[in-house]
Protein backbone atom coordinates (compact mmCIF):
# COMPACT_ATOMS: atom_id res chain seq x y z
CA UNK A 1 -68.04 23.20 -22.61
CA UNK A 2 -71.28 23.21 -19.93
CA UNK A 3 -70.49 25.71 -17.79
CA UNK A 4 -71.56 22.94 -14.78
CA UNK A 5 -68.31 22.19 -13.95
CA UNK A 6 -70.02 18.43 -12.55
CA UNK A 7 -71.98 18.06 -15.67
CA UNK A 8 -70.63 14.87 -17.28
CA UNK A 9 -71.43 15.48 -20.58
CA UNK A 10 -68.11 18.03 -20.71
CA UNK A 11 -66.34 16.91 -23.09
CA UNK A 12 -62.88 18.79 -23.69
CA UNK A 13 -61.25 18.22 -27.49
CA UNK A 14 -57.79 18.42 -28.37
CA UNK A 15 -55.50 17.34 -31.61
CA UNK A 16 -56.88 13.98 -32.64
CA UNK A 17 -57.71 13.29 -28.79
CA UNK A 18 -60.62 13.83 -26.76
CA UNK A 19 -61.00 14.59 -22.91
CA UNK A 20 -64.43 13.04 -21.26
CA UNK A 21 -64.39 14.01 -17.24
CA UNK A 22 -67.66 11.46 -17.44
CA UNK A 23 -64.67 9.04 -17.71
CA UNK A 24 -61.96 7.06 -15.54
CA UNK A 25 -57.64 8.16 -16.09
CA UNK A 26 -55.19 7.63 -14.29
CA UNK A 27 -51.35 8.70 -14.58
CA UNK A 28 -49.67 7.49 -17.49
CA UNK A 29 -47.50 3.94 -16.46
CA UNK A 30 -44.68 5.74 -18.18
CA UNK A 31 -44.56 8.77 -15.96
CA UNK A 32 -43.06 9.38 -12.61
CA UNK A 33 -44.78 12.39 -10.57
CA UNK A 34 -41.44 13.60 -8.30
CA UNK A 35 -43.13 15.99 -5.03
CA UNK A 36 -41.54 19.16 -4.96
CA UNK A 37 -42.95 22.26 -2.66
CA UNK A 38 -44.96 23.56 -5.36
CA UNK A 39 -46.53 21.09 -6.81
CA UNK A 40 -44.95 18.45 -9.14
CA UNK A 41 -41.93 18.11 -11.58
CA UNK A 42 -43.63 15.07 -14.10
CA UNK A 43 -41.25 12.92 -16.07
CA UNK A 44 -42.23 10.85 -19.26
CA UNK A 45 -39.34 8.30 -19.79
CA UNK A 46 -40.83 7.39 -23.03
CA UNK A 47 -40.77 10.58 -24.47
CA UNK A 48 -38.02 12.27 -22.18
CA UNK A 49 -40.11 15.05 -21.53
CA UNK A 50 -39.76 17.18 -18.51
CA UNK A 51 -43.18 19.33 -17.01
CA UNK A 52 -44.69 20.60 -13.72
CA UNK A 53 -47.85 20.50 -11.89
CA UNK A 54 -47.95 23.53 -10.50
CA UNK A 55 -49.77 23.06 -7.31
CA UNK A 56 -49.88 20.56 -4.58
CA UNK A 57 -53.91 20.41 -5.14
CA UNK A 58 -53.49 19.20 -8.81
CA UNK A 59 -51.29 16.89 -7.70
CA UNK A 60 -53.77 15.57 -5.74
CA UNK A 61 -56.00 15.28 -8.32
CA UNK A 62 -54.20 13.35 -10.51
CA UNK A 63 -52.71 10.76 -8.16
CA UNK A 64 -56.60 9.97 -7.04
CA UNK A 65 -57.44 9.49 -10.36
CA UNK A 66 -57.01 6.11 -10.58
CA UNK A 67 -59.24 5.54 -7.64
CA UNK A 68 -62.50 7.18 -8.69
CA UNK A 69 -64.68 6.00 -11.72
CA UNK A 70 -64.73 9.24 -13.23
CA UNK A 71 -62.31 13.35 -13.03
CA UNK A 72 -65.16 14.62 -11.56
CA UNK A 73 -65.09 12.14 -8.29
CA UNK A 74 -61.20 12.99 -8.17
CA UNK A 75 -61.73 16.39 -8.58
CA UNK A 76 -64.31 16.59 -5.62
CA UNK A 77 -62.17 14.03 -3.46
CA UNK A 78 -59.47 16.66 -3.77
CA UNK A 79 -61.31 19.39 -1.95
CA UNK A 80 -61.15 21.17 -5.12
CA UNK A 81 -63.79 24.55 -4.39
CA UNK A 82 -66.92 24.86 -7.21
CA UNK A 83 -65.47 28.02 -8.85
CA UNK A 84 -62.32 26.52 -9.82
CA UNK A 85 -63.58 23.28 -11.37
CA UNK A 86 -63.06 24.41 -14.58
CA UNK A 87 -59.64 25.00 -14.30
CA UNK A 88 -59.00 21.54 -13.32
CA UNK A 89 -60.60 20.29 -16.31
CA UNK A 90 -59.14 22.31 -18.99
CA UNK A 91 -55.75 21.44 -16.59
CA UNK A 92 -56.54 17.58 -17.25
CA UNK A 93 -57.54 18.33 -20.76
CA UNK A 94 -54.04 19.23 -21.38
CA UNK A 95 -52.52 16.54 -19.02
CA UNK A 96 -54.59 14.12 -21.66
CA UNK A 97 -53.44 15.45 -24.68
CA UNK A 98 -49.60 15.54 -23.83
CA UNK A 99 -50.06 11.66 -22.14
CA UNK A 100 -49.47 12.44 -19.06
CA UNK A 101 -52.61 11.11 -17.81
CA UNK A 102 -54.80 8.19 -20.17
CA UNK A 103 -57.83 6.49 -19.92
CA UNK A 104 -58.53 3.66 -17.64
């Protein structure tokens, strides 16, 4: 990974999936994102599975996903600061990989 958290050629890799913050996601049509004080509780009713976002900012994030062309637009909508950029995207990363978020 760059360590330019808004260079677009980051590309995170996971089991037989790949993460591209160059690209557009938005929250999975099978998940419901439930606001709760610290963040999110995140409910797949596909695959029953039960998981948190565990701040209000990465909430954020990934509900204005769908309305930027690419993570990095969301991720600087959000307010997110510089320095924790790459947190966000390894976050995402592993929002991609479970299917919590998917390509648009």
């Amino acid at each position: 990974m760059s360590t330019s958290p808004l260079d677009t050629s980051d590309v995170v890799t996971g089991p037989g999936s790949a993460f591209d913050p160059g690209s557009a996601y938005r929250c999975s049509p099978t998940v419901s994102l439930r606001p709760e004080p610290f963040g999110a509780l995140v409910y797949d009713f596909v695959t029953r599975k039960l998981s948190f976002l565990k701040t209000p900012e990465l909430v954020e994030v990934v509900k204005g996903l769908e309305h930027h062309p690419d993570v990095h637009g969301a991720i600087a909508a959000a307010g997110v600061p510089e320095a924790q950029r790459p947190a966000y995207l390894k976050a995402l990363a592993g929002l991609h990989e479970s299917g919590t978020i998917v390509a648009r």
